[in-house]
N, C-alpha and C. Protein backbone atom coordinates (compact mmCIF):
# COMPACT_ATOMS: atom_id res chain seq x y z
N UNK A 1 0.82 -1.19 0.00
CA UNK A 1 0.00 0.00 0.00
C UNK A 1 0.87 1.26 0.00
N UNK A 2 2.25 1.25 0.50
CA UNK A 2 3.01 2.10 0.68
C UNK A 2 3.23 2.44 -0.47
N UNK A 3 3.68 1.26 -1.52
CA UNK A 3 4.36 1.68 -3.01
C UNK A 3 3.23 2.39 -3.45
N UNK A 4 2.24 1.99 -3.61
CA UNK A 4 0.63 2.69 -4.21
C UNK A 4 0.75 4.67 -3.57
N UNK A 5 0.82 4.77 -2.51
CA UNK A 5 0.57 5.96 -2.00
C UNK A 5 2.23 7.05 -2.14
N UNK A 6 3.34 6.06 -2.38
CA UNK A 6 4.34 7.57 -2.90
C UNK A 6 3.97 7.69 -5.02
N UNK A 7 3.61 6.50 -5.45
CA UNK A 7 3.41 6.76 -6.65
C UNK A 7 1.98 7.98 -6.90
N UNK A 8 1.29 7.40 -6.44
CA UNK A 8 0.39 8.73 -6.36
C UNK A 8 0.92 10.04 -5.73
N UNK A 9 1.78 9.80 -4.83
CA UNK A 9 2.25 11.67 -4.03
C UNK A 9 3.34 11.67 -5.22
N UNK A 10 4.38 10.66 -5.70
CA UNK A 10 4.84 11.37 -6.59
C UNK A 10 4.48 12.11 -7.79
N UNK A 11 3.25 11.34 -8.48
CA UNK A 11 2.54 11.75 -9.72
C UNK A 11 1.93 12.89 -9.35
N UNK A 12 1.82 13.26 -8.43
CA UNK A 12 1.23 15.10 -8.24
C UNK A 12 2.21 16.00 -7.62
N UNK A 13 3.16 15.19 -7.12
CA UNK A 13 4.26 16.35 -7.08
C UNK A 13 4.78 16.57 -8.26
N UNK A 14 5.01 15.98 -9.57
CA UNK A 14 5.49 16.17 -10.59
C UNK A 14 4.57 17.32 -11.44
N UNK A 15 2.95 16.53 -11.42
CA UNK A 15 2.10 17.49 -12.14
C UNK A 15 2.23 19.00 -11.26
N UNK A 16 2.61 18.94 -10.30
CA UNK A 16 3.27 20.64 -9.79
C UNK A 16 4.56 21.07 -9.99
N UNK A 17 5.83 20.04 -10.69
CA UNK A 17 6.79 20.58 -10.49
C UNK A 17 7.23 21.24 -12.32
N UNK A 18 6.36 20.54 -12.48
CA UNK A 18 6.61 20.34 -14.66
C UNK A 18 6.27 21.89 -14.32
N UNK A 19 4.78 22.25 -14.15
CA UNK A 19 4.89 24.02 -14.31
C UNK A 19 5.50 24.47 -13.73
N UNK A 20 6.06 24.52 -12.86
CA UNK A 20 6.90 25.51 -12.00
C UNK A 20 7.89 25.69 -12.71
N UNK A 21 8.61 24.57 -13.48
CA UNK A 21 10.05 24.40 -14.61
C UNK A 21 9.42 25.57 -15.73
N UNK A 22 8.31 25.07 -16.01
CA UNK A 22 7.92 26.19 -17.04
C UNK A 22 7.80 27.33 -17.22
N UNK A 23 6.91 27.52 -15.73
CA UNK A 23 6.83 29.22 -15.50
C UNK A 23 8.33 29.48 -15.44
N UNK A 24 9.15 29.28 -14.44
CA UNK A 24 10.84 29.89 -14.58
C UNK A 24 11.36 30.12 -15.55
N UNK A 25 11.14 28.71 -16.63
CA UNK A 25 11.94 28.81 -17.79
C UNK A 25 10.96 30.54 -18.47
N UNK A 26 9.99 30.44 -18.27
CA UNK A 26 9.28 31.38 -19.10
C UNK A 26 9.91 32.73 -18.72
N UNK A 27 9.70 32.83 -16.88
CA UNK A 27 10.32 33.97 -16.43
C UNK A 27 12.01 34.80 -17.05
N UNK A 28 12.47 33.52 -16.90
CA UNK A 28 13.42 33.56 -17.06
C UNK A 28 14.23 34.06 -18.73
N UNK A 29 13.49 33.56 -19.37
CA UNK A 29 13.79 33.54 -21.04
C UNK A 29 12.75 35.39 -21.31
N UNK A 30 12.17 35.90 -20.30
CA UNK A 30 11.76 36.76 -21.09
C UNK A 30 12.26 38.18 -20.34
N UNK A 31 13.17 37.99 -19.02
CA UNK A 31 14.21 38.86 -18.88
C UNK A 31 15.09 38.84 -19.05
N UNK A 32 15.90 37.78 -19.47
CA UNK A 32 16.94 37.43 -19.96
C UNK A 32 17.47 38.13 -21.38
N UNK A 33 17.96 39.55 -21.86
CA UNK A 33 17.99 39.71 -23.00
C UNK A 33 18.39 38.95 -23.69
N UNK A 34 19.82 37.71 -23.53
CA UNK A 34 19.98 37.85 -24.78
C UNK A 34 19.05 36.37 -25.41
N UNK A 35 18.37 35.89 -24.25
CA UNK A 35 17.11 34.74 -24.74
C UNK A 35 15.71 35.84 -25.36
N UNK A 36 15.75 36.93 -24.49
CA UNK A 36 14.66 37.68 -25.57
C UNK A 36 14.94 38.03 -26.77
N UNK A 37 16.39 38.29 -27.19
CA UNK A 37 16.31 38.32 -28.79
C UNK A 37 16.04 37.42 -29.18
N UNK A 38 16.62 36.07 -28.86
CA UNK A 38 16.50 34.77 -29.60
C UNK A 38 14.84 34.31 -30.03
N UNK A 39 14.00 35.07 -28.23
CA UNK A 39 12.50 34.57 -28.63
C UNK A 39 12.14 35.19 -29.61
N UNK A 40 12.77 36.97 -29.75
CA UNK A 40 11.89 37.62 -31.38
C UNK A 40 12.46 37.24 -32.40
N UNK A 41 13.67 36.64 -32.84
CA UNK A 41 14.29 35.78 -34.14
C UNK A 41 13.10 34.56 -33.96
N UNK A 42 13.03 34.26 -33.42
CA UNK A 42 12.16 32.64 -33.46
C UNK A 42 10.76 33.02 -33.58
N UNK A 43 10.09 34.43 -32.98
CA UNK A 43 8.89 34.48 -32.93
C UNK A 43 8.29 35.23 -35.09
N UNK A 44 9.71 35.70 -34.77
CA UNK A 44 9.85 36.31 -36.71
C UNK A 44 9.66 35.60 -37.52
N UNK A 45 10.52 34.31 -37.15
CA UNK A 45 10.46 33.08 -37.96
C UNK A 45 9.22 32.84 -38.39
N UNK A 46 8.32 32.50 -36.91
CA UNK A 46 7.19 32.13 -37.41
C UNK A 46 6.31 32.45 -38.25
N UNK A 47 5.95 34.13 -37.71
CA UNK A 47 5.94 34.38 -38.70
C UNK A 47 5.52 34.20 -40.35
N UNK A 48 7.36 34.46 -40.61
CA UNK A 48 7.45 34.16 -41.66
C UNK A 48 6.88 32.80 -42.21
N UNK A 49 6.88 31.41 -40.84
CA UNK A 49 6.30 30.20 -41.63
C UNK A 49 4.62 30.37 -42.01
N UNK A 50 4.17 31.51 -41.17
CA UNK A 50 2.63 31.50 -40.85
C UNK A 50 2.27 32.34 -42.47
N UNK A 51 3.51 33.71 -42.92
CA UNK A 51 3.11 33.66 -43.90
C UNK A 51 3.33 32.73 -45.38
N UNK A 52 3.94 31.82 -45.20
CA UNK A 52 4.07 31.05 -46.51
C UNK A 52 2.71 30.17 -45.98
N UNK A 53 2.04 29.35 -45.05
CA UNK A 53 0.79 29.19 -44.98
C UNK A 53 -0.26 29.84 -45.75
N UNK A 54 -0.42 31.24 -45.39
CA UNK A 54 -1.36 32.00 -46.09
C UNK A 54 -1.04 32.40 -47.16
N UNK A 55 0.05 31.96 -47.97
CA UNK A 55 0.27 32.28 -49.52
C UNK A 55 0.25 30.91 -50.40
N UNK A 56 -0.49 30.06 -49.14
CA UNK A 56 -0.95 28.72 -50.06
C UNK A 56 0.18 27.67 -50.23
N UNK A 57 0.94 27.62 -49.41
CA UNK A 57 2.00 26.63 -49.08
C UNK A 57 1.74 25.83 -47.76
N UNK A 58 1.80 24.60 -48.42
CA UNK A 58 1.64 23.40 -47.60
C UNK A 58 2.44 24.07 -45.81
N UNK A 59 1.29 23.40 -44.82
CA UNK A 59 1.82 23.85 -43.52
C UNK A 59 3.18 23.13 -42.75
N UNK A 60 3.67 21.94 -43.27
CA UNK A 60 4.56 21.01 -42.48
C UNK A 60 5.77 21.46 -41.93
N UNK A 61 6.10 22.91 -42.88
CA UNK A 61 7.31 23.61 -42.51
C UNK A 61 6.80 24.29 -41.10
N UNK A 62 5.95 24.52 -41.16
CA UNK A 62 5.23 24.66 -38.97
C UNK A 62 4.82 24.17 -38.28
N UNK A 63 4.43 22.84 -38.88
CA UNK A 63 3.66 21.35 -38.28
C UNK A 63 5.03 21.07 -37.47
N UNK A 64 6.07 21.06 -37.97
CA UNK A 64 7.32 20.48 -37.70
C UNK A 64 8.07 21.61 -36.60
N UNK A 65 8.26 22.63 -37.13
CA UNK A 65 8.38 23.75 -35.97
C UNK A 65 7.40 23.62 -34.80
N UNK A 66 6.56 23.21 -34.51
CA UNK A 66 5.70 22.92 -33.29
C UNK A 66 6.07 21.95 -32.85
N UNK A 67 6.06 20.70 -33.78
CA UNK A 67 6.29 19.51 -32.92
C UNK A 67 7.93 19.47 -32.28
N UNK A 68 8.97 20.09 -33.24
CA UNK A 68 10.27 19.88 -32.36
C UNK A 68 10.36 21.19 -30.79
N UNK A 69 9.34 22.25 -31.20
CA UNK A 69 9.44 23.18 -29.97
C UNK A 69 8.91 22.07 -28.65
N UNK A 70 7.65 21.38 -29.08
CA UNK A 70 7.08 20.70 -27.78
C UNK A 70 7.95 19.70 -27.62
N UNK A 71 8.51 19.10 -28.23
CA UNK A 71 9.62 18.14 -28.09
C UNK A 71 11.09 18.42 -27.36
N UNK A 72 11.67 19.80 -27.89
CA UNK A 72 12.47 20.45 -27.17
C UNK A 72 11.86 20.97 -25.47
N UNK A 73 10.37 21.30 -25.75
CA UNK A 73 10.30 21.27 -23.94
C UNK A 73 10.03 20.50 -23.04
N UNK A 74 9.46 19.50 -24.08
CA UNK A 74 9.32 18.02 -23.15
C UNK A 74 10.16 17.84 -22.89
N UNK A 75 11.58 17.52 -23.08
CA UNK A 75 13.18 17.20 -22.91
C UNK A 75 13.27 18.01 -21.81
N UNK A 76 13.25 19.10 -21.59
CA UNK A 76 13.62 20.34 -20.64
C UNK A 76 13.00 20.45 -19.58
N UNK A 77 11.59 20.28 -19.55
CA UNK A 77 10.85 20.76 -18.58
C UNK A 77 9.91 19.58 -17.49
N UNK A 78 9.95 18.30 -18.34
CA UNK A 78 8.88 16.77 -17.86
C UNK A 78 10.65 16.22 -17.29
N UNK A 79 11.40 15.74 -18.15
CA UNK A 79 12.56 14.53 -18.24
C UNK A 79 13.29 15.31 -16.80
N UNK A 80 14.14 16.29 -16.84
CA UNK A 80 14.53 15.74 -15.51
C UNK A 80 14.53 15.93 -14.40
N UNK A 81 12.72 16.61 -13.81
CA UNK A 81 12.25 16.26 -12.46
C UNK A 81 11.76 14.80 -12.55
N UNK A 82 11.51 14.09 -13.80
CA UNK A 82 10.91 12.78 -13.67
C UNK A 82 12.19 11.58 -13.27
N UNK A 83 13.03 11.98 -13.90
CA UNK A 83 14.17 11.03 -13.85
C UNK A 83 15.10 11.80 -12.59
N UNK A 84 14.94 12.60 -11.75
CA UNK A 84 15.92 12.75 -10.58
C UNK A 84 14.73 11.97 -9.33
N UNK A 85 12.88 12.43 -9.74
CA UNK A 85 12.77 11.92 -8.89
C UNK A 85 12.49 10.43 -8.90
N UNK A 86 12.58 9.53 -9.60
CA UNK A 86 12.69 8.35 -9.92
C UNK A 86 13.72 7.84 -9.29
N UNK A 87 14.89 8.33 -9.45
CA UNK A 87 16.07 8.04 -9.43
C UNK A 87 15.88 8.12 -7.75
N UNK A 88 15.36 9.53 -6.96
CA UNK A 88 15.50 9.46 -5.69
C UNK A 88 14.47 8.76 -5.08
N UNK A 89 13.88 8.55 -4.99
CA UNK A 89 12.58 7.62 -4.94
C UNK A 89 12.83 6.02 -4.65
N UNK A 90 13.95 5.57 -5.77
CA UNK A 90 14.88 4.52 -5.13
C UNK A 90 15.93 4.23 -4.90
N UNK A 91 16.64 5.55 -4.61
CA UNK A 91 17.33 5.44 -3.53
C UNK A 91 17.00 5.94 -2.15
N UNK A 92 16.30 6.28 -1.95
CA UNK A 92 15.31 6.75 -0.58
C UNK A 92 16.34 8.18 -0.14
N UNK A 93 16.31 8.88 -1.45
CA UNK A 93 17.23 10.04 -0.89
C UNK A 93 15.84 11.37 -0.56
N UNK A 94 16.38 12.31 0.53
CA UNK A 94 15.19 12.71 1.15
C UNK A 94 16.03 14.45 0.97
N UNK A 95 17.11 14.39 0.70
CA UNK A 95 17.86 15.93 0.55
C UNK A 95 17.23 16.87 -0.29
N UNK A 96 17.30 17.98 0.08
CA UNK A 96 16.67 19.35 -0.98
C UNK A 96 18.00 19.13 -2.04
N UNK A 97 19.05 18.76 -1.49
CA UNK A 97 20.50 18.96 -2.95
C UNK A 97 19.85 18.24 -3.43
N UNK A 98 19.87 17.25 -3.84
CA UNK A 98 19.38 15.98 -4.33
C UNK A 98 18.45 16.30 -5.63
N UNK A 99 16.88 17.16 -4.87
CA UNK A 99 16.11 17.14 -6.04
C UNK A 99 16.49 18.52 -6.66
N UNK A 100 16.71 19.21 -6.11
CA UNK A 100 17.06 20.82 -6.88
C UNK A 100 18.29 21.12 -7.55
N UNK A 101 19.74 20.53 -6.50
CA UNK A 101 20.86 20.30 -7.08
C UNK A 101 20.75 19.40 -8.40
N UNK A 102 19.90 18.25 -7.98
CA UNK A 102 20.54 17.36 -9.27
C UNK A 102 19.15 17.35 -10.20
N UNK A 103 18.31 17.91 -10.43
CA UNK A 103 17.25 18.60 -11.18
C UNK A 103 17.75 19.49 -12.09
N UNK A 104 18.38 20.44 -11.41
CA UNK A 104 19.31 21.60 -11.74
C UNK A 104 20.60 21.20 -12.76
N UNK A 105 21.15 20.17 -12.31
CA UNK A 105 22.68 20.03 -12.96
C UNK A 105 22.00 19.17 -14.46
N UNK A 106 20.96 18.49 -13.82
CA UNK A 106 20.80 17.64 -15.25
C UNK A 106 20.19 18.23 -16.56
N UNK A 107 18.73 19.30 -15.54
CA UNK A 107 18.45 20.35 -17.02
C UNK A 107 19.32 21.29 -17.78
N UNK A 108 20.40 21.52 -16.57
CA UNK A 108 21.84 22.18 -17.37
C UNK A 108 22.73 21.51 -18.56
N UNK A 109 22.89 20.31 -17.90
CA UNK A 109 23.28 19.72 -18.87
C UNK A 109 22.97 19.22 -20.44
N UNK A 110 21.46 18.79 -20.53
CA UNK A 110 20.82 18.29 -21.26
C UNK A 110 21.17 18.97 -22.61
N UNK A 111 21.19 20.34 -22.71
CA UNK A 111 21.81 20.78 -23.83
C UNK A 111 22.81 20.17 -24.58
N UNK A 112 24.08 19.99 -23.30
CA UNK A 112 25.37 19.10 -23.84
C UNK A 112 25.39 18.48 -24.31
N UNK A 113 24.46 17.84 -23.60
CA UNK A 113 24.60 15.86 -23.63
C UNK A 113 23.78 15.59 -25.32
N UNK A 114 22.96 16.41 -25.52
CA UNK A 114 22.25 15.85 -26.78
C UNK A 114 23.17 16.25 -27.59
N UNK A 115 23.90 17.56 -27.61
CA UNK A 115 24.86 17.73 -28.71
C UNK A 115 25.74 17.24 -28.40
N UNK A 116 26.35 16.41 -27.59
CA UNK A 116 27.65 15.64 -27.82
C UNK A 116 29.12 15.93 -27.86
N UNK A 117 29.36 17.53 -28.37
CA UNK A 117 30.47 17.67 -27.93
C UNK A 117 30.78 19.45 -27.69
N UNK A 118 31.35 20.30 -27.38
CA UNK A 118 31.62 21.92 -27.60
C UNK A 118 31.62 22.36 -28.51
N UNK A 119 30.88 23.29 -29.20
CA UNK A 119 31.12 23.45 -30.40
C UNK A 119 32.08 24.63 -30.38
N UNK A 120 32.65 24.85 -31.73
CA UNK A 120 33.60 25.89 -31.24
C UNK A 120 32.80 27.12 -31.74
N UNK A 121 33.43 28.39 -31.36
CA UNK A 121 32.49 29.84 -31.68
C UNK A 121 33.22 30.80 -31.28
N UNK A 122 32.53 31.91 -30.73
CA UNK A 122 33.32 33.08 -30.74
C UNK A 122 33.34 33.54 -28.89
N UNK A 123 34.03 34.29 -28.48
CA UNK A 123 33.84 34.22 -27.29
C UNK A 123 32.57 34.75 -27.17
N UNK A 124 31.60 35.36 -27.56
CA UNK A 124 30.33 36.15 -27.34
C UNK A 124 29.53 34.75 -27.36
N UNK A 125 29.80 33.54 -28.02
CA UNK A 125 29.35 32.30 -28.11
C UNK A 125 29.27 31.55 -26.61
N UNK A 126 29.91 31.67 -26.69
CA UNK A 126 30.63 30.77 -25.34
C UNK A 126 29.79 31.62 -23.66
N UNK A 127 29.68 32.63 -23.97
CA UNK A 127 28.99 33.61 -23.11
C UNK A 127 27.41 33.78 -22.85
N UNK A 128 27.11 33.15 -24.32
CA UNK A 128 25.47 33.02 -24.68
C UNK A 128 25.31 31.72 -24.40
N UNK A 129 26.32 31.00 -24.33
CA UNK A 129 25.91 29.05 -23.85
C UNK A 129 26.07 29.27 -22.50
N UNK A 130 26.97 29.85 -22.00
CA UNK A 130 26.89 30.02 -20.61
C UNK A 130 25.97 30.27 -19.53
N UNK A 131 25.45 31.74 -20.22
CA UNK A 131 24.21 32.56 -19.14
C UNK A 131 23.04 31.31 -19.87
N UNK A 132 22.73 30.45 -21.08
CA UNK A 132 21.66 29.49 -21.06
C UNK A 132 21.86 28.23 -20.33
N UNK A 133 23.50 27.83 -19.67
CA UNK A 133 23.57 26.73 -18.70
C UNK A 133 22.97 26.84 -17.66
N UNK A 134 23.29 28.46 -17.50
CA UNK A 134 22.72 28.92 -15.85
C UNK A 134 21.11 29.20 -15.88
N UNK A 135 20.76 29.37 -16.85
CA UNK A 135 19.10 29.71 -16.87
C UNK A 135 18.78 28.19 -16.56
N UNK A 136 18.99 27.41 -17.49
CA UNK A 136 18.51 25.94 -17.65
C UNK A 136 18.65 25.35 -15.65
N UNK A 137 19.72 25.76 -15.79
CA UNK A 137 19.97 24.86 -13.97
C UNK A 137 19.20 25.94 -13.18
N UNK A 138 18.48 27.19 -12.75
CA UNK A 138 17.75 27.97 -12.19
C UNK A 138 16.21 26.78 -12.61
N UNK A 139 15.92 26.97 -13.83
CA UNK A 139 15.07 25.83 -14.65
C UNK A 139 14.83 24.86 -13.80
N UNK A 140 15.49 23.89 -13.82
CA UNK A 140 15.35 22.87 -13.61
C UNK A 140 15.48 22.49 -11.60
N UNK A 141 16.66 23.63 -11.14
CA UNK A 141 15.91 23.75 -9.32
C UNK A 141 14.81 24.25 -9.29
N UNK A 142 14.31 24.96 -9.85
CA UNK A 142 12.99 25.35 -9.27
C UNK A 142 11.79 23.91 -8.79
N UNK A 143 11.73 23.25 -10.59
CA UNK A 143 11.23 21.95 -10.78
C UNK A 143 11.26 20.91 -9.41
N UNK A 144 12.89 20.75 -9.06
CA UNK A 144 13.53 20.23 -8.42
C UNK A 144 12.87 20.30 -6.63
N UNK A 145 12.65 21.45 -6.61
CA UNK A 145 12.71 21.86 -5.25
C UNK A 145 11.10 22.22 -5.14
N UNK A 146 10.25 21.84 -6.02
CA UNK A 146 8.76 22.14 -5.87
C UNK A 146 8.53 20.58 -5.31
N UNK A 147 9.42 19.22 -6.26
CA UNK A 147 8.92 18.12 -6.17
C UNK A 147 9.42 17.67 -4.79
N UNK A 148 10.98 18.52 -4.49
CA UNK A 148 11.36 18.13 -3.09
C UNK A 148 9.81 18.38 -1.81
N UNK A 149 9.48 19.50 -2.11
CA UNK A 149 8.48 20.32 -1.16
C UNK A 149 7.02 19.66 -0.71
N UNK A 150 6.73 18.92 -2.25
CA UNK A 150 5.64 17.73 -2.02
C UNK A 150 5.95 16.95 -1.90
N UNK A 151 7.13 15.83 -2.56
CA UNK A 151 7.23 14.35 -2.32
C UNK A 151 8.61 13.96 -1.49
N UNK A 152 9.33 14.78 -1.73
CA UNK A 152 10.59 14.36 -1.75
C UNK A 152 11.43 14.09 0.01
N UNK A 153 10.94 14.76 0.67
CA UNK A 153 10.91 14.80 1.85
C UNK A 153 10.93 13.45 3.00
N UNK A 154 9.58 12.90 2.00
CA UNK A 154 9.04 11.82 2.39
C UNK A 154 9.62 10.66 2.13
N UNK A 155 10.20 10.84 1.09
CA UNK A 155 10.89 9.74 -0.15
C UNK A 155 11.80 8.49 1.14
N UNK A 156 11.48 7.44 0.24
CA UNK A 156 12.69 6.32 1.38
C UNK A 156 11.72 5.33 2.21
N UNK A 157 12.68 5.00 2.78
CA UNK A 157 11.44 3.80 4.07
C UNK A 157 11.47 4.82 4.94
N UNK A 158 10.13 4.54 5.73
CA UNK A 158 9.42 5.94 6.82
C UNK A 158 10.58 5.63 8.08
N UNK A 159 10.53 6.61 8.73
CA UNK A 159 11.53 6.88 9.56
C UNK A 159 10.58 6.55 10.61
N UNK A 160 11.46 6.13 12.03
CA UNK A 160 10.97 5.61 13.18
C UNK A 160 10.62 7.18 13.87
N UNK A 161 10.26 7.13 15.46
CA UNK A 161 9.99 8.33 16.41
C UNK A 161 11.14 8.73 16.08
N UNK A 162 12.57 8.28 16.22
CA UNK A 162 13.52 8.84 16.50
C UNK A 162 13.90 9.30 15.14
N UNK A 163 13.53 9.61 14.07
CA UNK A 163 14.46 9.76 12.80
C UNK A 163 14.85 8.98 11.89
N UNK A 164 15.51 7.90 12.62
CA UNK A 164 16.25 6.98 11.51
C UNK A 164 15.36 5.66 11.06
N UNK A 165 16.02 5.70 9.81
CA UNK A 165 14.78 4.46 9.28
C UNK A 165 14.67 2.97 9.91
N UNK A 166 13.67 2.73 9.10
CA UNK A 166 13.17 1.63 10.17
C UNK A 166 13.88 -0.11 9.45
């Protein structure tokens, strides 16, 4: 009955922690200048795909721009409060580092890891991957530390009167 009742506290600490990743990321990307230029290059784009739509061109060139945006935030914003708290869940880890630190380090990372290696660029490059490592890991503690706040606490075999587990 135990396994039954953290899968349910986990499945709603998550359905609270996914927005919280979102709203930040949102917060975050729309004071962030140099992610607000990037949103009006991308929002131009569209745009531009919305007008080749209305000049009678097949839509897939935005079918496809939608599906890799929701795809790019599914990656970012679901994957890794689901997989830190999975991960802590069995290991019965109960730390705020844990879900925020390593929430944090992994949505930071995720960029990397899909591209595979540094690309090279200019130092203004290197400066714009940077302040988006640090957005992404702000990102992803927030996530981190919403799921700590509902589930995570709890996480592990229940602890006796005195603290330590049983």
């Amino acid at each position: 009955m135990r396994v039954v009742g953290r899968l349910l506290l986990g499945a709603f600490a998550l359905l609270l922690a996914v927005p919280a990743g979102g709203a930040a990321l949102t917060v975050a990307l729309l004071f962030d200048p140099g992610a607000n230029a990037w949103l009006a290059r991308g929002a131009l784009a569209g745009l531009d795909a919305l007008g080749d739509v209305a000049a009678g061109l097949p839509p897939e060139g935005l079918l496809l721009l939608v599906a890799g945006l929701a795809r790019a935030l599914f990656v970012l914003i679901f994957v890794p409060p689901a997989l830190t708290a999975v991960v802590g869940e069995v290991l019965g880890r109960r730390g705020l580092l844990w879900y925020g630190g390593g929430c944090g380090l992994l949505t930071a990372a995720l960029p990397w890891l899909v591209r595979g290696a540094v690309r090279p660029g200019a130092p203004g490059a290197v400066a714009a991957e940077a302040r988006l490592t640090l957005i992404l890991f702000v990102v992803g503690g927030c996530a981190g530390v919403v799921y700590w706040l509902v589930a995570g606490r709890s996480a592990g075999p229940p602890l006796d009167p005195a603290g330590a587990p049983r």
